[in-house]
PDB file of N, CA and C in Angstrom:
ATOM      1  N   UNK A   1      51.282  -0.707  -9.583  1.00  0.00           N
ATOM      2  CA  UNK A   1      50.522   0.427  -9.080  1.00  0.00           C
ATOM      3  C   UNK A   1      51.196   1.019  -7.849  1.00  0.00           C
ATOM      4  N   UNK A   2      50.742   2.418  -7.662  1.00  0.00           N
ATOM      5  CA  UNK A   2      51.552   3.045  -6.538  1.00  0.00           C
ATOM      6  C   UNK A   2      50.313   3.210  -5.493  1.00  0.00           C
ATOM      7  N   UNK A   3      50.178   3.117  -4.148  1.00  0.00           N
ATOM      8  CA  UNK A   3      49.264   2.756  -3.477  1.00  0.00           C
ATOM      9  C   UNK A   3      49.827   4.095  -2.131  1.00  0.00           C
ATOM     10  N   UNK A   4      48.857   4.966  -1.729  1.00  0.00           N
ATOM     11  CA  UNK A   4      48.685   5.867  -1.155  1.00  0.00           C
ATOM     12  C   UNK A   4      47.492   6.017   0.209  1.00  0.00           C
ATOM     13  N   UNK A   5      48.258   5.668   1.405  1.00  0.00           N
ATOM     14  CA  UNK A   5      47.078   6.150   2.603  1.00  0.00           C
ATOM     15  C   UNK A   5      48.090   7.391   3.631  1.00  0.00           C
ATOM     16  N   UNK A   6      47.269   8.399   3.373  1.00  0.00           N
ATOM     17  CA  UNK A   6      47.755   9.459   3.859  1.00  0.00           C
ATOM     18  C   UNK A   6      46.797  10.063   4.650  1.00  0.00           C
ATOM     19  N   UNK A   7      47.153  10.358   5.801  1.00  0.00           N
ATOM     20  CA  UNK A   7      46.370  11.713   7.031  1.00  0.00           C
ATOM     21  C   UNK A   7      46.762  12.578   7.455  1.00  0.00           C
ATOM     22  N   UNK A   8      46.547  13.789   7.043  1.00  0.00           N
ATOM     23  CA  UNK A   8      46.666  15.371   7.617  1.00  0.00           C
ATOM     24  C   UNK A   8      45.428  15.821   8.268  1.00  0.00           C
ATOM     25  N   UNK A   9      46.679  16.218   9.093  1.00  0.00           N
ATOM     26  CA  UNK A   9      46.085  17.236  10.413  1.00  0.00           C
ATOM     27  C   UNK A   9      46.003  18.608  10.030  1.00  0.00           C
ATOM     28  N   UNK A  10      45.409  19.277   9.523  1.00  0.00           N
ATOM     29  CA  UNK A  10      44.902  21.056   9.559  1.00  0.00           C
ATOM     30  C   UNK A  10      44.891  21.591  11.053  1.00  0.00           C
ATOM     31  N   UNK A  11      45.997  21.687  11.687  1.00  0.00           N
ATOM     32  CA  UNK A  11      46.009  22.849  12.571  1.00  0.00           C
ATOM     33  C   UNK A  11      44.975  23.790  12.606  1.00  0.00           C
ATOM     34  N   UNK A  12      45.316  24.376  11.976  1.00  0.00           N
ATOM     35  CA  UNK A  12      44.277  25.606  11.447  1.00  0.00           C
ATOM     36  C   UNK A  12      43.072  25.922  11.790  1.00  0.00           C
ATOM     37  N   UNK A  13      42.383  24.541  11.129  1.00  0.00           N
ATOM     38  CA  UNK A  13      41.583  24.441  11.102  1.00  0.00           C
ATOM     39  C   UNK A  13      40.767  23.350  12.151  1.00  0.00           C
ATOM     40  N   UNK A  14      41.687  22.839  12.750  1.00  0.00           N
ATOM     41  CA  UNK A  14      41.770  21.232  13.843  1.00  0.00           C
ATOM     42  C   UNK A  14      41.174  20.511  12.789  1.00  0.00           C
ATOM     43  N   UNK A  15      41.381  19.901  12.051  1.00  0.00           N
ATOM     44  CA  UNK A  15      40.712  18.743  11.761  1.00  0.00           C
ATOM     45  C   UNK A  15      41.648  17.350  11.178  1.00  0.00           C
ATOM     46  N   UNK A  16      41.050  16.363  11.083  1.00  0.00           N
ATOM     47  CA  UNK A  16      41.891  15.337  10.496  1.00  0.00           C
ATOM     48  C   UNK A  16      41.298  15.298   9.537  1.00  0.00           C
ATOM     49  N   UNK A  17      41.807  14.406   8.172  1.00  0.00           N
ATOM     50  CA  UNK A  17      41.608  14.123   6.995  1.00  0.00           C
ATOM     51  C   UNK A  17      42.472  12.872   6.278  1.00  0.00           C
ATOM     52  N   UNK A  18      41.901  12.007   5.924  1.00  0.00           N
ATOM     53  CA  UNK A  18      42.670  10.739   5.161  1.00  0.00           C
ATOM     54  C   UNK A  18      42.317  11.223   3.233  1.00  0.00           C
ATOM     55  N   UNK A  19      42.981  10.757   2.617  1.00  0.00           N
ATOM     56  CA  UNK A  19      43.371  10.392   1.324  1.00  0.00           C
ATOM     57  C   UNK A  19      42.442   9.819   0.854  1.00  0.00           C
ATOM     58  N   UNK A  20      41.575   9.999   0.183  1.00  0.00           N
ATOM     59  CA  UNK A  20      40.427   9.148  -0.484  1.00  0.00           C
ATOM     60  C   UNK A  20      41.105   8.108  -1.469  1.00  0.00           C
ATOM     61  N   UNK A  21      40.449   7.402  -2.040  1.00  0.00           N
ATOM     62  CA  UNK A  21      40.390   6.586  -3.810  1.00  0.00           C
ATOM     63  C   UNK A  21      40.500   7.472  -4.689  1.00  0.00           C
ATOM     64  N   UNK A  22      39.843   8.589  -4.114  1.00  0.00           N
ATOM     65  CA  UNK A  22      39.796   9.815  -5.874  1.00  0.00           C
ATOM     66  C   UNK A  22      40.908  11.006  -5.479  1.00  0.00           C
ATOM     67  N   UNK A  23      41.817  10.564  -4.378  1.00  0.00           N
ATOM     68  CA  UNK A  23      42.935  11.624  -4.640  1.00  0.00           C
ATOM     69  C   UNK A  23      42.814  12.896  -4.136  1.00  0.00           C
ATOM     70  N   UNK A  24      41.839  12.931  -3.005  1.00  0.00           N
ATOM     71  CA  UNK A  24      41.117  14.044  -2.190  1.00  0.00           C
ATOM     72  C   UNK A  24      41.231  13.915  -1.258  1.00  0.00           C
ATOM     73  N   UNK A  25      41.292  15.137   0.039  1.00  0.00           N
ATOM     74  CA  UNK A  25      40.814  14.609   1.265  1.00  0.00           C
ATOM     75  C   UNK A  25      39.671  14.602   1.646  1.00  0.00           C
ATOM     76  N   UNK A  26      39.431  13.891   2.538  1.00  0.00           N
ATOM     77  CA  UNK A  26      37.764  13.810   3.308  1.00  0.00           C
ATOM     78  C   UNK A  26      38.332  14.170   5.132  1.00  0.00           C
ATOM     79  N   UNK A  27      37.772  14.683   5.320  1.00  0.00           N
ATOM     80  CA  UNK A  27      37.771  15.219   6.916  1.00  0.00           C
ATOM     81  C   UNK A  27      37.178  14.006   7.557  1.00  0.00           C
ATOM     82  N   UNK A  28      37.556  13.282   8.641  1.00  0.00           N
ATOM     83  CA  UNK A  28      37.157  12.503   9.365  1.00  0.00           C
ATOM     84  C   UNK A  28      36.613  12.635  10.775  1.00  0.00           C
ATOM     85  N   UNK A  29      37.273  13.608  11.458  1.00  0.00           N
ATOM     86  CA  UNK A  29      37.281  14.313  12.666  1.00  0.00           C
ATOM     87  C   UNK A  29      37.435  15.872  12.565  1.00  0.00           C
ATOM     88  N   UNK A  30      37.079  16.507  13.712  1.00  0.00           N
ATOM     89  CA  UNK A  30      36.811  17.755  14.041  1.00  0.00           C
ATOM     90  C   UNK A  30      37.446  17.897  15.538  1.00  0.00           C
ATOM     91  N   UNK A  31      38.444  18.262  15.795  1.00  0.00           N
ATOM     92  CA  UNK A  31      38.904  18.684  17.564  1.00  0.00           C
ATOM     93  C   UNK A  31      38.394  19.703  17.889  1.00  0.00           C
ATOM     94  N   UNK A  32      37.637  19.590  19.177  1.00  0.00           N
ATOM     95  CA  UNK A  32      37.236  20.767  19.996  1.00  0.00           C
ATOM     96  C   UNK A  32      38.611  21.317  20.046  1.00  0.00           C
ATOM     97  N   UNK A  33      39.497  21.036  20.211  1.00  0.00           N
ATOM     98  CA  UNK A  33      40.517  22.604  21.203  1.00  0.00           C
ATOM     99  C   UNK A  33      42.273  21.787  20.650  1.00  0.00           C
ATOM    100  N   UNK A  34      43.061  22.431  20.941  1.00  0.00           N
ATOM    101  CA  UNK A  34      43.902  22.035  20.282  1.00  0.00           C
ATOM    102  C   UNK A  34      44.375  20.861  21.401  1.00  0.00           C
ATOM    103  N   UNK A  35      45.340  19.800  20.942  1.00  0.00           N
ATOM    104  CA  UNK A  35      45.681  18.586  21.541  1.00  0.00           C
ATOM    105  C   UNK A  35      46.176  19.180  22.623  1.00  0.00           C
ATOM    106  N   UNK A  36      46.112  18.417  23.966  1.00  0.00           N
ATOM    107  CA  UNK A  36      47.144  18.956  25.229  1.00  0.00           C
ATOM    108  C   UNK A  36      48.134  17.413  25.742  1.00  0.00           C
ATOM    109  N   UNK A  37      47.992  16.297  24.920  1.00  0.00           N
ATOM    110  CA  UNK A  37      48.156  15.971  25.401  1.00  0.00           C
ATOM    111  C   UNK A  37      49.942  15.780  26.298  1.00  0.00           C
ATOM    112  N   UNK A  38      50.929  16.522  25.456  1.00  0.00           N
ATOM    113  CA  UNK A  38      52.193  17.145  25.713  1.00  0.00           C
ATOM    114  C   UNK A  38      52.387  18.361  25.189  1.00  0.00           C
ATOM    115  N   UNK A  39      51.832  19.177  25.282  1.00  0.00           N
ATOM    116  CA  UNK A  39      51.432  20.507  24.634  1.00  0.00           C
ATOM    117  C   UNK A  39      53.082  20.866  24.371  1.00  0.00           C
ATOM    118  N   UNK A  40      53.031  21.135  22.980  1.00  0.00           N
ATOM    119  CA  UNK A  40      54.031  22.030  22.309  1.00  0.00           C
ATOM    120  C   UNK A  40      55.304  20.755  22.150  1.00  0.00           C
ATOM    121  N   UNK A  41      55.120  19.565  22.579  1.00  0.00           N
ATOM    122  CA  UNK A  41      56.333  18.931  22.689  1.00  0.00           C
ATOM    123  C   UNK A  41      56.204  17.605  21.616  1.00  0.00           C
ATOM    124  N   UNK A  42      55.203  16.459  22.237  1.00  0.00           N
ATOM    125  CA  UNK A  42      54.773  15.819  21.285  1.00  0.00           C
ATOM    126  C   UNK A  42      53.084  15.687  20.776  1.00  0.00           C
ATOM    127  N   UNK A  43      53.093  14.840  19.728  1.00  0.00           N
ATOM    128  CA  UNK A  43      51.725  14.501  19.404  1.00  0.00           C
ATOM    129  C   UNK A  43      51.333  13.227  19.060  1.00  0.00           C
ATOM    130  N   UNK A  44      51.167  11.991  19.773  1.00  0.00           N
ATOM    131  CA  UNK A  44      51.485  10.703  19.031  1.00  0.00           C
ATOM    132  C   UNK A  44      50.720  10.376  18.378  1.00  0.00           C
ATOM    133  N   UNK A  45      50.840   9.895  16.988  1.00  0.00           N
ATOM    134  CA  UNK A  45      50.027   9.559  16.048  1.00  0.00           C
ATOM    135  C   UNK A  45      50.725   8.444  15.048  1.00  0.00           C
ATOM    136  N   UNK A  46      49.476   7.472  14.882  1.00  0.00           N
ATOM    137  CA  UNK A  46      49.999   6.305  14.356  1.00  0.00           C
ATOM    138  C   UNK A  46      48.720   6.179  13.279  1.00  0.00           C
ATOM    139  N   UNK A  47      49.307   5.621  12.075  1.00  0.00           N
ATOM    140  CA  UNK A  47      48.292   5.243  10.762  1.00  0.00           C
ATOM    141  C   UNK A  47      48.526   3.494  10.610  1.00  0.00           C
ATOM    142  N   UNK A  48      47.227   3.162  10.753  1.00  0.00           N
ATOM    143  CA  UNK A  48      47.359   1.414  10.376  1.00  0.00           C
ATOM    144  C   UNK A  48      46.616   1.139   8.957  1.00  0.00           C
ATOM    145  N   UNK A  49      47.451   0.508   8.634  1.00  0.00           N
ATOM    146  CA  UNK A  49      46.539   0.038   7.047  1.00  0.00           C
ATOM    147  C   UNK A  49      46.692  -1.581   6.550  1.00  0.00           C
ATOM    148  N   UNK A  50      45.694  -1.590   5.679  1.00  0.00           N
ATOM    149  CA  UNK A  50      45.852  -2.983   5.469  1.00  0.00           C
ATOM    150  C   UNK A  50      46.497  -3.137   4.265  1.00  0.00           C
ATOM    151  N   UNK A  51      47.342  -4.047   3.755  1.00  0.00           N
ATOM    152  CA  UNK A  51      48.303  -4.072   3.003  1.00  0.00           C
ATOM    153  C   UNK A  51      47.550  -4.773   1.879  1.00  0.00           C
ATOM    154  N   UNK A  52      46.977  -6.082   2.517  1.00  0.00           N
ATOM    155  CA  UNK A  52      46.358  -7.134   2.130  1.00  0.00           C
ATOM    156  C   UNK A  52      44.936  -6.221   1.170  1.00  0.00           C
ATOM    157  N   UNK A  53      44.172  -5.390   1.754  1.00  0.00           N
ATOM    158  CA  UNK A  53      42.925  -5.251   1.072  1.00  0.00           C
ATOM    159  C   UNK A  53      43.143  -3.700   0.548  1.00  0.00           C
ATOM    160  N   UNK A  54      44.302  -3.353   0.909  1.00  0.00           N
ATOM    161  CA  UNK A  54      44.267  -1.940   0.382  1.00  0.00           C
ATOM    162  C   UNK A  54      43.309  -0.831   1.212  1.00  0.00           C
ATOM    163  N   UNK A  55      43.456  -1.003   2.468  1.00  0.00           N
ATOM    164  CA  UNK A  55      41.994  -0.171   2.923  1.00  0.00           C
ATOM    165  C   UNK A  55      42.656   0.082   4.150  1.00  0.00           C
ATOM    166  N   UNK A  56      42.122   1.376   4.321  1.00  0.00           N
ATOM    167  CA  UNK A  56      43.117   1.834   5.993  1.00  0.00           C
ATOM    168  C   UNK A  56      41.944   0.941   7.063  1.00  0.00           C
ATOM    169  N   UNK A  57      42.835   1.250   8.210  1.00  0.00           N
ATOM    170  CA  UNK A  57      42.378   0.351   9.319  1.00  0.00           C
ATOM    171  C   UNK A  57      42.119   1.042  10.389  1.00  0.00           C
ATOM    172  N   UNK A  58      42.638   1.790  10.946  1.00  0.00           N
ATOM    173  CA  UNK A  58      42.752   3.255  11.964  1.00  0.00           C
ATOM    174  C   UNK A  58      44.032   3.628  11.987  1.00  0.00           C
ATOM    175  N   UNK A  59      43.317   5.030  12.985  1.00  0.00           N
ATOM    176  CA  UNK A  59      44.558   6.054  12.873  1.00  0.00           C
ATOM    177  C   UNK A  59      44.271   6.134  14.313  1.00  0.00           C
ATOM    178  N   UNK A  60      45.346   6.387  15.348  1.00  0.00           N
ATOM    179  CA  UNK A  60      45.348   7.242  16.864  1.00  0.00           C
ATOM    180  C   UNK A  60      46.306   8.163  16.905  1.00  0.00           C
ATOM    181  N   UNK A  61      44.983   9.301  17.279  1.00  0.00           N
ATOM    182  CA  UNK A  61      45.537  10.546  17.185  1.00  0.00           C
ATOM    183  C   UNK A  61      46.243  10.935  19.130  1.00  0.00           C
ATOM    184  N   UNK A  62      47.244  11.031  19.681  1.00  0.00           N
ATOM    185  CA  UNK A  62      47.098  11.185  21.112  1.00  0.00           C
ATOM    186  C   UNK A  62      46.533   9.796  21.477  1.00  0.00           C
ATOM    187  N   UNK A  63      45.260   9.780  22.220  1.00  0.00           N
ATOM    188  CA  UNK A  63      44.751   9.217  23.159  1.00  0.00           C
ATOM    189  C   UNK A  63      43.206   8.556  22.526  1.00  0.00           C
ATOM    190  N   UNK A  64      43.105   9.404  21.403  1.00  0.00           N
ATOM    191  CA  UNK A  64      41.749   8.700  20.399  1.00  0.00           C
ATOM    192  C   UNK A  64      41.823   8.281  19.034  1.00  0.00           C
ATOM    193  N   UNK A  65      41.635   6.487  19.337  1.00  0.00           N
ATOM    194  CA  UNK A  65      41.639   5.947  17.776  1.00  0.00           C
ATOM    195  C   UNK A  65      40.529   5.925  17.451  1.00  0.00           C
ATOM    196  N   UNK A  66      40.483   6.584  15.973  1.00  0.00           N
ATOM    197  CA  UNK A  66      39.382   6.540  14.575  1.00  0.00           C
ATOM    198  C   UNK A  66      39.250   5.062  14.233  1.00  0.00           C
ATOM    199  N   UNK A  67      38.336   4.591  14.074  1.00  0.00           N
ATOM    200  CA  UNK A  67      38.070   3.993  12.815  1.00  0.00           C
ATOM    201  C   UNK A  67      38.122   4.131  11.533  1.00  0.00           C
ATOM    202  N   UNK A  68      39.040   3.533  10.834  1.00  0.00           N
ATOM    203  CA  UNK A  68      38.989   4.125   8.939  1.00  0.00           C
ATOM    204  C   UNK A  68      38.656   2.839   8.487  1.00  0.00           C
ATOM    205  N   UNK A  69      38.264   1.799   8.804  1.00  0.00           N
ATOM    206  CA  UNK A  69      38.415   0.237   7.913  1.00  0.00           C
ATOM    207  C   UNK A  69      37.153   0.402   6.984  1.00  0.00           C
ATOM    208  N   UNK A  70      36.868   1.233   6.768  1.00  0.00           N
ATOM    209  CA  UNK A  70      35.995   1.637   5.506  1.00  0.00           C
ATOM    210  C   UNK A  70      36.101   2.381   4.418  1.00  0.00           C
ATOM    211  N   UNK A  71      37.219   2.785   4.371  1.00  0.00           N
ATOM    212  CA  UNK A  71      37.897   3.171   3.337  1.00  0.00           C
ATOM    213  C   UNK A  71      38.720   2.889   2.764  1.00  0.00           C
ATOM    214  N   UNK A  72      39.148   3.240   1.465  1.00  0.00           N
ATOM    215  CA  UNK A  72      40.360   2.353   0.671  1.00  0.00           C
ATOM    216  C   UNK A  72      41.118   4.043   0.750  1.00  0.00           C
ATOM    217  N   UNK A  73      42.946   3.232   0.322  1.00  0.00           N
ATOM    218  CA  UNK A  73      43.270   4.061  -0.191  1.00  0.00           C
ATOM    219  C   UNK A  73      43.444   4.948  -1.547  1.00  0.00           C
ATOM    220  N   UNK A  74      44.445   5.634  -2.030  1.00  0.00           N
ATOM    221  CA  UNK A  74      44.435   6.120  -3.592  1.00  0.00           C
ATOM    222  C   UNK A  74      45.429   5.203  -4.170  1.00  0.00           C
ATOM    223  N   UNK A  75      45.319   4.682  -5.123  1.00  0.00           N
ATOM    224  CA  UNK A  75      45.767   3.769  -5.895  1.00  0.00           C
ATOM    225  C   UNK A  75      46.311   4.539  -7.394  1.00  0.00           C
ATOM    226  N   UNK A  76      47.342   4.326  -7.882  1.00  0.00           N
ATOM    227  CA  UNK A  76      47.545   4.768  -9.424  1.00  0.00           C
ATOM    228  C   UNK A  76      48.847   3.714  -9.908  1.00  0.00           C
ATOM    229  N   UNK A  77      48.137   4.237 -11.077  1.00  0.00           N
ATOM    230  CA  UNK A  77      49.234   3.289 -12.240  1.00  0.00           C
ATOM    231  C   UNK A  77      50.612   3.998 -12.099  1.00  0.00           C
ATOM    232  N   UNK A  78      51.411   2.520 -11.866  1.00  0.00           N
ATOM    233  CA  UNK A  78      53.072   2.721 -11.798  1.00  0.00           C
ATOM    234  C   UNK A  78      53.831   1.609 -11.798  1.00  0.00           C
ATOM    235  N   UNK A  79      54.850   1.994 -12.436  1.00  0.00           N
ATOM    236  CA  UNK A  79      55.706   0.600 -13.118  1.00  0.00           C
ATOM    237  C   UNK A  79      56.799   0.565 -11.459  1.00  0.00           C
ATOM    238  N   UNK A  80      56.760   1.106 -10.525  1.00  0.00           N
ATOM    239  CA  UNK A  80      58.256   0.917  -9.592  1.00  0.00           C
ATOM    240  C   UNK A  80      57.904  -0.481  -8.736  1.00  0.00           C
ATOM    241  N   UNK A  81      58.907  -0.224  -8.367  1.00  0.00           N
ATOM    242  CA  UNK A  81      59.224  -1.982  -7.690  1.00  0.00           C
ATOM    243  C   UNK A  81      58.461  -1.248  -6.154  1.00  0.00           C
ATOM    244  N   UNK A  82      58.019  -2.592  -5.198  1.00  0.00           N
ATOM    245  CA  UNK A  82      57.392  -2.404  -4.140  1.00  0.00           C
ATOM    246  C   UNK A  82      58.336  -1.653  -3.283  1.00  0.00           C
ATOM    247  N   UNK A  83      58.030  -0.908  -2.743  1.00  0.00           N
ATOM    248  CA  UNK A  83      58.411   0.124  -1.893  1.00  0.00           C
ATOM    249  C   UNK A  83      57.504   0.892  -0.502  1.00  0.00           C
ATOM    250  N   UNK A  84      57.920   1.130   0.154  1.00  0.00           N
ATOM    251  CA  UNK A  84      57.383   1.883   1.499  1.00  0.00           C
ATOM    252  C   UNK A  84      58.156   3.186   1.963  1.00  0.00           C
ATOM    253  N   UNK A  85      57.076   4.263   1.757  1.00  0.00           N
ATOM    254  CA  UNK A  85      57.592   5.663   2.595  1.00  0.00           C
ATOM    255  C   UNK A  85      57.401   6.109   3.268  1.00  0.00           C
ATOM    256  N   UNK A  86      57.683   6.832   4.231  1.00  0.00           N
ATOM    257  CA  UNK A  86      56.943   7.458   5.089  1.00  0.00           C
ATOM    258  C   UNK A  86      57.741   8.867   5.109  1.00  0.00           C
ATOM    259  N   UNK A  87      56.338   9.870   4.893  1.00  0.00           N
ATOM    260  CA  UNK A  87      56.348  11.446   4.513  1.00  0.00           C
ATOM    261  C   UNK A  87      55.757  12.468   5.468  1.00  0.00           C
ATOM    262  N   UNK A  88      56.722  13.378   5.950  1.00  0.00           N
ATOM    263  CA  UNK A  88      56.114  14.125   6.607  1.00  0.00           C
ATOM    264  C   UNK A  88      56.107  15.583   5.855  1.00  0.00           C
ATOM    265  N   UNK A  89      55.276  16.352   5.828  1.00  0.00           N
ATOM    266  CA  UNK A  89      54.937  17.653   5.282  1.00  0.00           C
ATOM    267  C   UNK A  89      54.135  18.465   6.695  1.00  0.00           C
ATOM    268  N   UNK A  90      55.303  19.920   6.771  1.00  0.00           N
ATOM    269  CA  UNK A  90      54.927  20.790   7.463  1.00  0.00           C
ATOM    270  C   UNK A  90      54.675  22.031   6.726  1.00  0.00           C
ATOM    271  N   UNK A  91      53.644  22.670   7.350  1.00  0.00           N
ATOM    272  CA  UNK A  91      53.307  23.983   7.212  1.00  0.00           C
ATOM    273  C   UNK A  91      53.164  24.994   8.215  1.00  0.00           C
ATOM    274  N   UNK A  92      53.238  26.155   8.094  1.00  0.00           N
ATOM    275  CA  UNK A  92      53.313  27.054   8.933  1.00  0.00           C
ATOM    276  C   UNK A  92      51.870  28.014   9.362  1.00  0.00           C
ATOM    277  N   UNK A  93      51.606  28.337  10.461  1.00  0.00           N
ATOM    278  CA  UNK A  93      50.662  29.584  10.278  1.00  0.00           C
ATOM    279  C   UNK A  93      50.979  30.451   9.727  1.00  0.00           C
ATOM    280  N   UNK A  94      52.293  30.739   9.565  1.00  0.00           N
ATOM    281  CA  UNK A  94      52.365  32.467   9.948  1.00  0.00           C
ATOM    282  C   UNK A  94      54.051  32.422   8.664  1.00  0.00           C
ATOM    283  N   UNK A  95      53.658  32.796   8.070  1.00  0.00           N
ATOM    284  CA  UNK A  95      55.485  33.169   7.128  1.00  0.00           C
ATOM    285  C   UNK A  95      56.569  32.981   7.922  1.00  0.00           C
ATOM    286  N   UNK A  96      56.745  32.159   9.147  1.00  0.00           N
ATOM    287  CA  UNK A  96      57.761  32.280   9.552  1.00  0.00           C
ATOM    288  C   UNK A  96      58.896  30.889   9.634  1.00  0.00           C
ATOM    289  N   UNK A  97      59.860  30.596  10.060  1.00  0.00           N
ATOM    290  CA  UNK A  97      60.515  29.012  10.038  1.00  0.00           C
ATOM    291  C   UNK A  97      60.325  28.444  11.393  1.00  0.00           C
ATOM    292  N   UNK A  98      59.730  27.058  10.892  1.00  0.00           N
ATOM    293  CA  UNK A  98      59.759  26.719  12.373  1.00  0.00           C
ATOM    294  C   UNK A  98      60.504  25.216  12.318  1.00  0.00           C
ATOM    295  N   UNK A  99      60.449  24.796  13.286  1.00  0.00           N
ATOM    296  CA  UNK A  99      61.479  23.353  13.621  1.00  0.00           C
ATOM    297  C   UNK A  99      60.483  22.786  13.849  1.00  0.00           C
ATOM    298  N   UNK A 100      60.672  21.272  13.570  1.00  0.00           N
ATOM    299  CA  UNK A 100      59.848  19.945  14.196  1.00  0.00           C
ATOM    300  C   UNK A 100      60.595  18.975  13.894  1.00  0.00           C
ATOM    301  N   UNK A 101      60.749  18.465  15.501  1.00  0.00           N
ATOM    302  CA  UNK A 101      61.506  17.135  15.172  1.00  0.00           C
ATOM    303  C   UNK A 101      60.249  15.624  15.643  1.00  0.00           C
ATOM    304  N   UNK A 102      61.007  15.143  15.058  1.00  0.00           N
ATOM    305  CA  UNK A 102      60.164  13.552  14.544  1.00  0.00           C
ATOM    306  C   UNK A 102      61.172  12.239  15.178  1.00  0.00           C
ATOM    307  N   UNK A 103      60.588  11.789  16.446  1.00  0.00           N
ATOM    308  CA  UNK A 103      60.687  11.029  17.096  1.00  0.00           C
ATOM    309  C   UNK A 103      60.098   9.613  17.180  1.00  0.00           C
ATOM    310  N   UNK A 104      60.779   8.590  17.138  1.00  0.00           N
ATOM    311  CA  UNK A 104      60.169   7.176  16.784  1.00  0.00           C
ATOM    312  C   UNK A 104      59.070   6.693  15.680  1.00  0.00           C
ATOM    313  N   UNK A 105      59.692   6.883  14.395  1.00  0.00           N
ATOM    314  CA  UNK A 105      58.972   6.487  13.386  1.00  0.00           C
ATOM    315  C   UNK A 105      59.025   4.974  13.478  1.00  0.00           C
ATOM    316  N   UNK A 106      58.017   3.930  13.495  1.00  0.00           N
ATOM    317  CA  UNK A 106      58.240   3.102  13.284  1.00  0.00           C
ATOM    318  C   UNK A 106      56.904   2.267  12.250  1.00  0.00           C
ATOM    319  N   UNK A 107      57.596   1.479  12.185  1.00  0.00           N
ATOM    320  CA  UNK A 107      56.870   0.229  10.956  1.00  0.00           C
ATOM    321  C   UNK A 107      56.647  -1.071  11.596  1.00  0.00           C
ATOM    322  N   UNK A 108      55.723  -1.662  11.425  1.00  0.00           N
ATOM    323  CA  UNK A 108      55.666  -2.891  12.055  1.00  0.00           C
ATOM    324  C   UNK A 108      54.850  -3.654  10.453  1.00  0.00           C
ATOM    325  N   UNK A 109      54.179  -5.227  10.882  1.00  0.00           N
ATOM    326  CA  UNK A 109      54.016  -6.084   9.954  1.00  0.00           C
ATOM    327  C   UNK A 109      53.145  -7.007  10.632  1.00  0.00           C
ATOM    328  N   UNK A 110      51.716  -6.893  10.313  1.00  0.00           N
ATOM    329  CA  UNK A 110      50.799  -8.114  10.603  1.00  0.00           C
ATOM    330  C   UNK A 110      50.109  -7.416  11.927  1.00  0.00           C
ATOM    331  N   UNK A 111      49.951  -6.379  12.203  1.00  0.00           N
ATOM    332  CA  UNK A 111      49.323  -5.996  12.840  1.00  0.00           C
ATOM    333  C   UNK A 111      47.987  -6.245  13.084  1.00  0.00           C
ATOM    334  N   UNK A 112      47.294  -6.709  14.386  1.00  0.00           N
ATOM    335  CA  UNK A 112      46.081  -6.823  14.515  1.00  0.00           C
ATOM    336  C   UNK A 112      45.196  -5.770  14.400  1.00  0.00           C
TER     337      UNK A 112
END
């Protein structure tokens, strides 16, 4: 099986959203105002999941961690060998090109 915990951020719209079981998002949070916490430079955000039960664990967005340990992720049938990705997808407001660079991706193992 191919096993999926994913969270987007809607600019747009400020909101966060994780990856359901059924392959949807669900909105989790709502931001009053857009992040300041390095305005325009970074945004730190980290996703924890459990490997073991299949179920996210939290996310910290900046300076505020969610609770998710009540949710699972999306799960589907697949023959590939165990594997780990990590995906970033940008979008734009406005038709135009923009840059984002991606600073200290990291992975860890056994996290509390």
């Amino acid at each position: 099986n191919t096993f999926n915990f994913v969270v987007r951020w809607n600019y747009a719209a400020m909101t966060l959203a994780y990856l359901n079981s059924s392959n949807t998002f669900t909105t989790f949070a709502t931001l009053a105002t857009q992040p300041r916490y390095f305005p325009n430079l970074f945004y730190p955000m980290k996703l924890v999941v459990d490997l073991n039960t299949l179920r996210y664990v939290r996310f910290i967005f900046g300076r505020t961690e969610y609770d998710l340990s009540q949710f699972s992720g999306y799960s589907s049938a697949g023959a590939l060998s165990p594997i780990l990705s990590v995906r970033l997808y940008l979008t734009t407001l406005a038709a135009v090109a923009k840059t984002c660079y991606v600073d200290d991706a990291i992975v860890t193992l056994n996290e509390p």
